[in-house]
Protein backbone atom coordinates (compact mmCIF):
# COMPACT_ATOMS: atom_id res chain seq x y z
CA UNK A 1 63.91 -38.48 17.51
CA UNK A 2 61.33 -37.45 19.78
CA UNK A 3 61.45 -35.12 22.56
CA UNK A 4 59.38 -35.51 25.86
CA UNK A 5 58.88 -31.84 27.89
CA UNK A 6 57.14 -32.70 31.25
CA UNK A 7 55.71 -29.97 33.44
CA UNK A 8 54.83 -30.61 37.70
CA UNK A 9 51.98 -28.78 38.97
CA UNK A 10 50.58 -29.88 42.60
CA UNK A 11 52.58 -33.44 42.25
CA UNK A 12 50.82 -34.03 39.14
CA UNK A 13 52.65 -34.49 36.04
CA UNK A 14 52.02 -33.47 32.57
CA UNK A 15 53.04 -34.47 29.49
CA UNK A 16 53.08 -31.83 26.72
CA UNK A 17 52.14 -34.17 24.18
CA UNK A 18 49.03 -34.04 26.09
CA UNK A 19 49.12 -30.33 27.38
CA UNK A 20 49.34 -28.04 24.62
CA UNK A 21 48.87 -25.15 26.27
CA UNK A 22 48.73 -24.27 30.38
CA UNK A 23 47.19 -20.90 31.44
CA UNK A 24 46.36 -19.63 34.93
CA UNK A 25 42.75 -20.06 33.74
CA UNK A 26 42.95 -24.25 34.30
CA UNK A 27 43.83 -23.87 37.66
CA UNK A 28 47.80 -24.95 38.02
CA UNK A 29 49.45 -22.37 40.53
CA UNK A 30 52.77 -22.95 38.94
CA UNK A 31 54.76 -25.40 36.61
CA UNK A 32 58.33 -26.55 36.76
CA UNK A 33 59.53 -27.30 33.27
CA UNK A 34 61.94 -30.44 33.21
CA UNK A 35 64.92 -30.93 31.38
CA UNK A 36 64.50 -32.95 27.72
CA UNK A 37 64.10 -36.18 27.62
CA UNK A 38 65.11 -38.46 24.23
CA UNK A 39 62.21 -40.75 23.66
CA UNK A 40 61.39 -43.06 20.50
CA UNK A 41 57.72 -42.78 20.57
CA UNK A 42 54.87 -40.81 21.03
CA UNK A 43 53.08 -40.67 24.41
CA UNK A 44 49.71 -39.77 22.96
CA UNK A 45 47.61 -42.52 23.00
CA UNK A 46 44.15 -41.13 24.35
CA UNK A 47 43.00 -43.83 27.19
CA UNK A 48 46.44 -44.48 28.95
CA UNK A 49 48.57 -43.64 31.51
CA UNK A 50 52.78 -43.62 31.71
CA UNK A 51 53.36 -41.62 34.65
CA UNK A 52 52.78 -42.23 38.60
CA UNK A 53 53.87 -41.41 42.17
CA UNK A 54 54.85 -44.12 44.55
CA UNK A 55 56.53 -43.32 47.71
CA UNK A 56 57.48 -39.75 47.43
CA UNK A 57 59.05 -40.60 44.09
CA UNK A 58 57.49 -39.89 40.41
CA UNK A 59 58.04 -42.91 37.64
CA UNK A 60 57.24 -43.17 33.83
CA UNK A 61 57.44 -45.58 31.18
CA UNK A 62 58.67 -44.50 28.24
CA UNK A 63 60.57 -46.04 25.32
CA UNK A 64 64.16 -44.53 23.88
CA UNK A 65 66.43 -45.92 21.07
CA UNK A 66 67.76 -49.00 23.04
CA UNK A 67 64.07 -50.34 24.75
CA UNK A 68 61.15 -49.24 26.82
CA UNK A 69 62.22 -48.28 30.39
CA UNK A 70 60.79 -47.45 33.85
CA UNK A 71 62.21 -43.82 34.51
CA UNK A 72 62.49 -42.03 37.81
CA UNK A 73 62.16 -38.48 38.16
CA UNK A 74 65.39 -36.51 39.96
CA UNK A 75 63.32 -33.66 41.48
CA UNK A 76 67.11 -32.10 42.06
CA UNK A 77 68.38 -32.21 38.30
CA UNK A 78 64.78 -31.77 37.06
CA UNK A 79 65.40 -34.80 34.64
CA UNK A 80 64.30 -38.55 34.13
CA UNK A 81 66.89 -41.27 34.33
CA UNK A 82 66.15 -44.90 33.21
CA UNK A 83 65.76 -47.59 36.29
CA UNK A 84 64.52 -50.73 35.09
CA UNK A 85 64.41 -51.97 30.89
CA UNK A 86 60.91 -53.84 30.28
CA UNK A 87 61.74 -54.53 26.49
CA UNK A 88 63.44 -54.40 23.60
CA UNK A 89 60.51 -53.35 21.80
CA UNK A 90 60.93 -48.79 20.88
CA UNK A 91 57.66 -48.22 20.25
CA UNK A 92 55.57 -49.07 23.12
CA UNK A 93 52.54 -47.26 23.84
CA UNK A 94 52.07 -47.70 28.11
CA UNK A 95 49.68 -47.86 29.91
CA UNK A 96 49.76 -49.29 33.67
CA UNK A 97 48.00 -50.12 36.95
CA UNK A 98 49.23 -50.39 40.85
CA UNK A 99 48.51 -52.94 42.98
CA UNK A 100 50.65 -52.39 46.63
CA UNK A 101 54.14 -51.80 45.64
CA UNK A 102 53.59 -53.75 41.76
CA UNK A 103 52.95 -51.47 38.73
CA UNK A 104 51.71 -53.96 36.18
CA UNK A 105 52.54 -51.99 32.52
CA UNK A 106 50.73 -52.88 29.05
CA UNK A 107 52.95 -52.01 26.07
CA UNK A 108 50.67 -51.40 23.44
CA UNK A 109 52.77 -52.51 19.85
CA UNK A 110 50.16 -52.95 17.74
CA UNK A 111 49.02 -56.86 16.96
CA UNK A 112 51.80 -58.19 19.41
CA UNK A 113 51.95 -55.97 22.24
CA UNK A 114 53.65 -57.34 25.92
CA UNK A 115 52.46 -57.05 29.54
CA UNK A 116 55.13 -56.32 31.87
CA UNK A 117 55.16 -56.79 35.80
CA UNK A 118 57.76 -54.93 38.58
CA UNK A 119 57.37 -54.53 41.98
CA UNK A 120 59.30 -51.63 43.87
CA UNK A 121 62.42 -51.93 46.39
CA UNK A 122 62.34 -49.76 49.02
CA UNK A 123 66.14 -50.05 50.02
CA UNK A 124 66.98 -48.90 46.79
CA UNK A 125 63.76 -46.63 45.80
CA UNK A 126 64.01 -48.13 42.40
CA UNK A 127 61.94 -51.32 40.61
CA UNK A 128 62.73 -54.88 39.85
CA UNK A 129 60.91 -57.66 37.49
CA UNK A 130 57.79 -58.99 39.47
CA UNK A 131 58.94 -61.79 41.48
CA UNK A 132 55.60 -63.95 40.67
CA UNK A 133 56.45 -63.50 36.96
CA UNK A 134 59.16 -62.17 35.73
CA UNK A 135 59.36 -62.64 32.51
CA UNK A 136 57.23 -60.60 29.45
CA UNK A 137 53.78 -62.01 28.73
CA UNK A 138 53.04 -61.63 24.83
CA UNK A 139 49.67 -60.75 24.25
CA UNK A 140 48.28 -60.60 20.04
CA UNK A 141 45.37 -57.99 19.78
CA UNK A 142 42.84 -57.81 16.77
CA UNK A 143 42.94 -56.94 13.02
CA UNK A 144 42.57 -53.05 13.05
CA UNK A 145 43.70 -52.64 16.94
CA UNK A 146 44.90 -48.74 17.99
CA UNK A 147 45.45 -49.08 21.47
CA UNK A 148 44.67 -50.86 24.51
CA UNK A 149 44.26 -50.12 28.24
CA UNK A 150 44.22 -52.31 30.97
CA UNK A 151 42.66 -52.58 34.35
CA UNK A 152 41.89 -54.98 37.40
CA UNK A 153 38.71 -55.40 38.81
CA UNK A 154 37.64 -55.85 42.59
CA UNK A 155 38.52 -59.93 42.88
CA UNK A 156 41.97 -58.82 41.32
CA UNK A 157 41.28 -60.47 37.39
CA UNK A 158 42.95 -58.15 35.20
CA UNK A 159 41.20 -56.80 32.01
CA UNK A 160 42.26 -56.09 28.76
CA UNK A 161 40.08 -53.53 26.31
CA UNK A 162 40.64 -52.97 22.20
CA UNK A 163 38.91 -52.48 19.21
CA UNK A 164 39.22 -54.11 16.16
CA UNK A 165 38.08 -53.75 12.63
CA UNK A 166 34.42 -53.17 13.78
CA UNK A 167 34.39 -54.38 17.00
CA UNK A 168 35.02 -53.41 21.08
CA UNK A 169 36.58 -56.35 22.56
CA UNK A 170 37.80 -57.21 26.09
CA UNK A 171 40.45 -59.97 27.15
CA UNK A 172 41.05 -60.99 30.74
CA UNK A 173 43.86 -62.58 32.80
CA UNK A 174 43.78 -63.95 36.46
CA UNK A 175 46.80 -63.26 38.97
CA UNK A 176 49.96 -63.74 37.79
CA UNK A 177 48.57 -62.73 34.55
CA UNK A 178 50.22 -65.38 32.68
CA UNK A 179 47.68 -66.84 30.78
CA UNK A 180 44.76 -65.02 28.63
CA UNK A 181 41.26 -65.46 27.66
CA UNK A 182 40.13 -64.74 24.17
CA UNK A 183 38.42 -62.02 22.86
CA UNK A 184 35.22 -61.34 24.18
CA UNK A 185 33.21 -58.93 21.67
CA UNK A 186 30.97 -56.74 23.87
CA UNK A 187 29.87 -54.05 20.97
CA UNK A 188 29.76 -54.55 16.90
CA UNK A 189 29.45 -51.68 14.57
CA UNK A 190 32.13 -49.36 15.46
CA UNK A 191 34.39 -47.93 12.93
CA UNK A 192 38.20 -48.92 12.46
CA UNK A 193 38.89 -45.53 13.92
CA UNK A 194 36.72 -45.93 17.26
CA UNK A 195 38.91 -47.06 20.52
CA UNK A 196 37.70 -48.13 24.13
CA UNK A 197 39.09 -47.87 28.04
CA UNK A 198 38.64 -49.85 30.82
CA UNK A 199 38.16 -48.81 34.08
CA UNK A 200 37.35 -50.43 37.83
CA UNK A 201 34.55 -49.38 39.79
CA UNK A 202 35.25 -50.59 43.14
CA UNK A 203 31.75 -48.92 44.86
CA UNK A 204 29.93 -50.93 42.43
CA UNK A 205 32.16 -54.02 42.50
CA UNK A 206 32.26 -53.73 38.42
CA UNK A 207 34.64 -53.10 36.14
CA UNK A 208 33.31 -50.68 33.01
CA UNK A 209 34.24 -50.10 29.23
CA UNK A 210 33.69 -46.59 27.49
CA UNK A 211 34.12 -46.58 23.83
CA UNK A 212 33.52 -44.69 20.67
CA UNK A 213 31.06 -45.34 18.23
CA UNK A 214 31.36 -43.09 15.03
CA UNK A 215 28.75 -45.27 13.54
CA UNK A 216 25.60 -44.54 15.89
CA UNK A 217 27.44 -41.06 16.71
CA UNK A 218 27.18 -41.91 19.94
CA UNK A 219 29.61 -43.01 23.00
CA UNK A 220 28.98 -46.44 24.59
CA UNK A 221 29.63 -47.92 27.99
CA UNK A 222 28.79 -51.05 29.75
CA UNK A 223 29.95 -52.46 32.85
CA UNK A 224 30.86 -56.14 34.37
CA UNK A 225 29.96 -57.20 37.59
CA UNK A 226 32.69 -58.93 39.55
CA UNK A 227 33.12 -62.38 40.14
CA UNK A 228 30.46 -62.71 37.02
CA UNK A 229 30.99 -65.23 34.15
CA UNK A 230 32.95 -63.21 32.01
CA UNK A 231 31.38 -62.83 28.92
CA UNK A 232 28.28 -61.39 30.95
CA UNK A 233 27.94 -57.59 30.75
CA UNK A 234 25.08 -55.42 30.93
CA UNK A 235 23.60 -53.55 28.34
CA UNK A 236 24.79 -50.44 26.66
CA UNK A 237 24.40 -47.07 28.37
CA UNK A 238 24.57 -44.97 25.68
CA UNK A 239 26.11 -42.28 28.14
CA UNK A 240 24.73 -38.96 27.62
CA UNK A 241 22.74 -39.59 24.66
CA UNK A 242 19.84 -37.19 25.77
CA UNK A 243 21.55 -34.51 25.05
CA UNK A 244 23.50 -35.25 22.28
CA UNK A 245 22.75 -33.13 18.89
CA UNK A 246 22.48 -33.76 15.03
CA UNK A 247 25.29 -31.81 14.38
CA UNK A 248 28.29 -31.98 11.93
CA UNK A 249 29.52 -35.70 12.30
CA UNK A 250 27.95 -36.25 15.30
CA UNK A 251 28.59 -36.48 19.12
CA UNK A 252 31.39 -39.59 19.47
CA UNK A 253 35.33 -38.79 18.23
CA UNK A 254 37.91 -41.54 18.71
CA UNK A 255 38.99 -39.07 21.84
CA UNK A 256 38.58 -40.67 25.63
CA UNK A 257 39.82 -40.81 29.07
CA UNK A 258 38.84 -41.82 32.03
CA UNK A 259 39.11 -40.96 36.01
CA UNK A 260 36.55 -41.95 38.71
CA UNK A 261 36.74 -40.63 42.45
CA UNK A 262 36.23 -42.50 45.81
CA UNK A 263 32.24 -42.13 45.89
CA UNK A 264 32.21 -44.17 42.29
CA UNK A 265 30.93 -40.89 40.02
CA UNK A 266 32.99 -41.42 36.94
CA UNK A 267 34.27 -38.18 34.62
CA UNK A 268 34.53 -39.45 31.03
CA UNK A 269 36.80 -36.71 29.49
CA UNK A 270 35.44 -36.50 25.62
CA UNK A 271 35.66 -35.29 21.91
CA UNK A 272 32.97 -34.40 19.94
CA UNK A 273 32.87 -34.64 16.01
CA UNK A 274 30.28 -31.61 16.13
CA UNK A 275 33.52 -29.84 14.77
CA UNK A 276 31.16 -26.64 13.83
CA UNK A 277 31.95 -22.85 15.30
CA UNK A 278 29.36 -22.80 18.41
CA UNK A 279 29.65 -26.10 19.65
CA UNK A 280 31.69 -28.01 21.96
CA UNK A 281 34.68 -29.85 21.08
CA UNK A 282 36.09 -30.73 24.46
CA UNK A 283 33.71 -32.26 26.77
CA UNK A 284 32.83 -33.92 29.74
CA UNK A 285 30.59 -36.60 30.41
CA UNK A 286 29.88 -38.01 33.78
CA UNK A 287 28.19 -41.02 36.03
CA UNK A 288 26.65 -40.49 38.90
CA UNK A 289 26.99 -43.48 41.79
CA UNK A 290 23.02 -43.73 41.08
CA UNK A 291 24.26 -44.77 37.62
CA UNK A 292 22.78 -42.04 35.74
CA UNK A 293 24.81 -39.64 32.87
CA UNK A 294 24.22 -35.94 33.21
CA UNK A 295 23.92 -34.13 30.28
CA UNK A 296 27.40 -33.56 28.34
CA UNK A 297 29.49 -30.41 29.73
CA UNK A 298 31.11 -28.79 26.97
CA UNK A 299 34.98 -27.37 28.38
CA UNK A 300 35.68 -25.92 25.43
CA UNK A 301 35.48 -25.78 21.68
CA UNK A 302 39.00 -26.03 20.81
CA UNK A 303 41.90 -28.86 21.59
CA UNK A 304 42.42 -32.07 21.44
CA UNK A 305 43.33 -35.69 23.29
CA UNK A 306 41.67 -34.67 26.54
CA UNK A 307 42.55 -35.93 30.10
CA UNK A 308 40.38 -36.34 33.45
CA UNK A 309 42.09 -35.44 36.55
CA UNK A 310 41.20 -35.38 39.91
CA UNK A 311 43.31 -33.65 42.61
């Protein structure tokens, strides 16, 4: 069994599967340690997100022994109490999206992972099933699939990213998100190990894929313009590749998440495979609204499973 330690800092909350370590040097004031919490899997999986605010309140979804659950943080007892079961399924992998007072949640289970819908009640301050679906949709990802993220783009089509055996591949869905597309490959070549996110970029009115490409050494990200047919995306921007080096194994690692502030500039937070004394293992990379990369920051050359925040 598994055991979930979360940490608040500023309203923003942790996990310390992702956190190893928090020093005054990262720039967290203070940290409240929670009380345990049993959980059946691991909450690790680079490109997601489990944990959001939403009316004063702080929510996860996490699976335990009996299901996956939306939790609710008691800020009094310091502990998380299950709300709302979303499956049956004890190893989901979440990742989720808000739209209003709906979180929609992907539960990444390998081939046949679910998409979940539930919209909150504020009598209550708790979550129910999504009234315009309410049941589990069962989506079945691609030979050699690690994870999957999810978001929904500017006309409010939800989008689906993975990667197969060799390939990045996107999937989308139209409100209720009942019924999916198939695959569409937008990048051959990768390794089995390479993964991919999804992200909206509402300035541009596009919605944009990052991915790994152990092959090339290189990361990869394209973008699709909303309201566009959807198997039309632009070409690859190879982000950051002027300054990357022909070192060790290379620039890309199978490491990547995503944030993007209000002015579009997107912060790609990275892993190198340069995995040599002297050079950076956790990086940033990062798109300017002009829709140029900056050379890669290096953060530091230690760590692992990196997350971008923005306060």
């Amino acid at each position: 069994m598994r055991k979930i330690y979360t940490f608040i800092a500023f309203s923003i909350l942790l996990n310390a599967n992702f956190v190893t370590s928090l020093t005054a040097q990262v720039g967290f004031a203070t940290l409240t340690a929670l009380n345990q919490t049993q959980i059946s899997a691991t909450t690790g999986d680079k490109p997601q997100a489990k944990v959001w605010e939403y009316n004063g309140s702080e929510f996860a979804v996490l699976p335990n022994t009996s299901g996956t659950y939306i939790w609710k943080l008691n800020k009094t007892t310091l502990s998380w109490s299950s709300i709302l079961k979303l499956s049956s399924k004890t190893t989901s992998h979440a990742d989720y999206r808000l739209v209003g007072n709906v979180a929609h949640i992907f539960l990444y289970q390998g081939k046949s992972s679910q998409l979940v819908s539930a919209e909150y009640v504020t009598a209550s301050a708790t979550y129910k099933l999504w009234k315009k679906r309410n049941t589990i949709v069962g989506l079945t990802l691609d030979d050699g699939v690690e994870t999957g993220s999810i978001d929904i783009d500017g006309t409010g089509r939800m989008w689906l990213t993975s990667a197969g055996v060799s390939n990045i591949n996107v999937r989308w869905s139209d409100n209720p998100y009942k019924t999916w597309s198939a695959p569409i490959t937008i990048a051959t070549g990768v390794q089995d190990d390479d993964i991919s996110a999804v992200i909206c970029m509402p300035t541009e009115r596009k919605i944009g894929v990052l991915w790994s490409n152990q092959t090339t050494k290189r990361f990869g990200f394209k973008t699709h313009t909303d309201g566009a047919l959807p198997s039309t995306w632009s070409a690859d921007e190879v982000p950051a590749s002027q300054s990357a080096l022909n070192i060790g194994h290379g620039m890309a690692d199978d490491h990547l998440n995503m944030t993007i502030s209000k002015d579009g500039t997107l912060y790609c937070a990275v892993k190198t495979s340069y995995d040599l004394t002297g050079y950076p293992k956790m990086a940033l990379l990062i798109r300017r609204p002009d829709r140029t990369w900056d050379n890669l920051y290096e953060v530091s050359q230690t760590g692992s499973r990196p997350i971008a925040l923005l306060n």
